[in-house]
Protein backbone atom coordinates (compact mmCIF):
# COMPACT_ATOMS: atom_id res chain seq x y z
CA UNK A 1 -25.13 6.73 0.46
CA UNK A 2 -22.06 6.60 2.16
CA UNK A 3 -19.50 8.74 3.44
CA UNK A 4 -15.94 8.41 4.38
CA UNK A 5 -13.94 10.43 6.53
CA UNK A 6 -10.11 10.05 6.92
CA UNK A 7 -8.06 11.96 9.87
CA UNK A 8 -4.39 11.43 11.15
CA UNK A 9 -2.41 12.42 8.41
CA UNK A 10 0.73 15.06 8.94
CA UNK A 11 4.33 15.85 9.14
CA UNK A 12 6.66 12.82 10.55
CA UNK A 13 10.43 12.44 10.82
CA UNK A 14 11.57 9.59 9.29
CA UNK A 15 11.62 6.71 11.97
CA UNK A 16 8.64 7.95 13.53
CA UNK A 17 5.18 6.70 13.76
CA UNK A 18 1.61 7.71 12.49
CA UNK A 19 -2.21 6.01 13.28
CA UNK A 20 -4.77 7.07 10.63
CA UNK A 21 -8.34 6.46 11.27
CA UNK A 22 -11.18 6.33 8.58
CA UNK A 23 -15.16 6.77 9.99
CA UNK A 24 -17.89 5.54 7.78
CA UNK A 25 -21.33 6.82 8.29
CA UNK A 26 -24.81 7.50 6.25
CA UNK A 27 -27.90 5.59 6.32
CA UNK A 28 -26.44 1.62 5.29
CA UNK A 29 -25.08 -1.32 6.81
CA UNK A 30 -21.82 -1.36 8.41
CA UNK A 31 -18.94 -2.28 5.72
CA UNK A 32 -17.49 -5.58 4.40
CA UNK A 33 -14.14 -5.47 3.37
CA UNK A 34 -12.04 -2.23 4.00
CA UNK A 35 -8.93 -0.69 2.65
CA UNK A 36 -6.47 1.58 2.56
CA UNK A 37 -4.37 3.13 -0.59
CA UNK A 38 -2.41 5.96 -1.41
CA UNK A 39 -1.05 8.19 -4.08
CA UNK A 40 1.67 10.01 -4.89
CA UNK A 41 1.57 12.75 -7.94
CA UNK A 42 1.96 10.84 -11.13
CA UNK A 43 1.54 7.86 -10.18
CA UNK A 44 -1.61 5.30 -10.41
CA UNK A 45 -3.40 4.86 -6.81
CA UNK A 46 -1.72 1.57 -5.08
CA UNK A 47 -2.93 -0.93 -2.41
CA UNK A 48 -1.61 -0.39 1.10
CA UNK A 49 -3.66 -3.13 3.37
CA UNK A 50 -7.24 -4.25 3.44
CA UNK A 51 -9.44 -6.50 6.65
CA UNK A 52 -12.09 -8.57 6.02
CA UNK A 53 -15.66 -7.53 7.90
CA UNK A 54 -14.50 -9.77 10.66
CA UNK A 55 -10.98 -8.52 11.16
CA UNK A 56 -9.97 -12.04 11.39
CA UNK A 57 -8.07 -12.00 7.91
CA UNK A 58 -5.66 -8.89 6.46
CA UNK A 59 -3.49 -8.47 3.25
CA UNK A 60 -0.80 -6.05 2.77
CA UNK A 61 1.63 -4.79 0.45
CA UNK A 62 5.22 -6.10 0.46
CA UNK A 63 6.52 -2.70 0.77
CA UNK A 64 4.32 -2.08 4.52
CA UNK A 65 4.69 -5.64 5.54
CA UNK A 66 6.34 -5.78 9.13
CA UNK A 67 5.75 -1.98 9.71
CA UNK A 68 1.61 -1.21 8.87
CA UNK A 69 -1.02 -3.01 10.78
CA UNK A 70 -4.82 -2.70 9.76
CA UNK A 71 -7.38 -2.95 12.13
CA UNK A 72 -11.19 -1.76 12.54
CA UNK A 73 -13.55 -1.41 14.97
CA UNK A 74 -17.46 -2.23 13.87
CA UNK A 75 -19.15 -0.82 16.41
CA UNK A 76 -17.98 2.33 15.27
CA UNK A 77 -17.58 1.23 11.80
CA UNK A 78 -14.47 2.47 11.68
CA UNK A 79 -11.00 1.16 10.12
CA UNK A 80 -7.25 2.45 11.02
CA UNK A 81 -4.42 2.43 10.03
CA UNK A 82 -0.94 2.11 12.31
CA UNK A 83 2.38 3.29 10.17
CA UNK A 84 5.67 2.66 12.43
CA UNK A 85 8.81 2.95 11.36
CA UNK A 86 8.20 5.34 8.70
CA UNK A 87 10.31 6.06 5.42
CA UNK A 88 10.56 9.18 3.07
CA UNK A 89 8.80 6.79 0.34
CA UNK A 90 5.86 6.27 2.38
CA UNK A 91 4.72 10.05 1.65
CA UNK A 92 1.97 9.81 -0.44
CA UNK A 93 -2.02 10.73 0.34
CA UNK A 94 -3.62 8.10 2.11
CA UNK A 95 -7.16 6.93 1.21
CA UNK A 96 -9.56 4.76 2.95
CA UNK A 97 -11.94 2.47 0.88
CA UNK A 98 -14.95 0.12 1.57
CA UNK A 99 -16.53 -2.86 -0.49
CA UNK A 100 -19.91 -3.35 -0.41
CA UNK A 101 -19.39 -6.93 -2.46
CA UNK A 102 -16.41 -8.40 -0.91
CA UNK A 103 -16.86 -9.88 2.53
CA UNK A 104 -12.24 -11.39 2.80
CA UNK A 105 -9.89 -9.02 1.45
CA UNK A 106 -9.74 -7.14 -1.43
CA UNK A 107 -6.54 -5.39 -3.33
CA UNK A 108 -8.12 -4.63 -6.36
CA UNK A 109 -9.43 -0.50 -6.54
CA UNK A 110 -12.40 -1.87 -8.50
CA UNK A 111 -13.42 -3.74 -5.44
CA UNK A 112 -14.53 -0.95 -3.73
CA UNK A 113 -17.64 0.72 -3.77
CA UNK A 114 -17.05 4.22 -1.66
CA UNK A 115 -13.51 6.02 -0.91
CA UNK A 116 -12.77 8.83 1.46
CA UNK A 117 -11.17 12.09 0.20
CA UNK A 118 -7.47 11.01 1.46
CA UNK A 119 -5.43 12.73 3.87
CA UNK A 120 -1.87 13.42 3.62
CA UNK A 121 1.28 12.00 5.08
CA UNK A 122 4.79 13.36 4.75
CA UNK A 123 7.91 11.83 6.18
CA UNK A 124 11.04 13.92 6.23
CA UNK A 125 14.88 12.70 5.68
């Protein structure tokens, strides 16, 4: 089994800046693909950014391109997350995910094997 654990989230004015981190652990190998989503009440659960296990390739959504950057570190199999340049829209709780199956990148949610409990970012006006 494995367990996900996501920390960072909080209050942020608008403009400012955020780094989320998300630690795997239990008794398995390290993770291939990783990802991050979020939510926002009512809505379905949408793709933020994903790394392959090498960190050599990453995918993001249009709406984070420019201002998100995934990274991970598998020694400590663990992934982050840096948000700059934050906007009111980017409020939403943050998930991490990892894949099991998928060794690139990986949008789709039904990619993912394990996700973390999600942590929550708000940007004020």
């Amino acid at each position: 089994q494995v367990q996900l654990a996501e920390s960072g989230g909080g209050l942020v004015q608008a403009g400012g800046s955020l780094r989320l981190s998300c630690a795997a652990s239990g008794r398995t190998f390290r993770p291939y693909a990783m990802g991050w989503f979020r939510q926002t009440p009512g809505k379905e659960r949408e793709f933020v950014a994903t790394i392959s296990w090498t960190g050599r390739s990453t995918l993001y959504a249009d709406s984070v391109k420019g201002r998100f950057t995934i990274s991970r570190d598998n020694a400590k199999n663990t992934a982050y997350l840096q948000m700059n340049s934050l906007k009111p829209e980017d409020t939403a709780v943050y998930y991490c995910a990892a894949s099991y199956t998928i060794d690139v990148v990986a949008t789709p949610r039904r990619d993912y094997d394990y996700w973390g409990q999600g942590t929550q970012v708000t940007v004020s006006s």
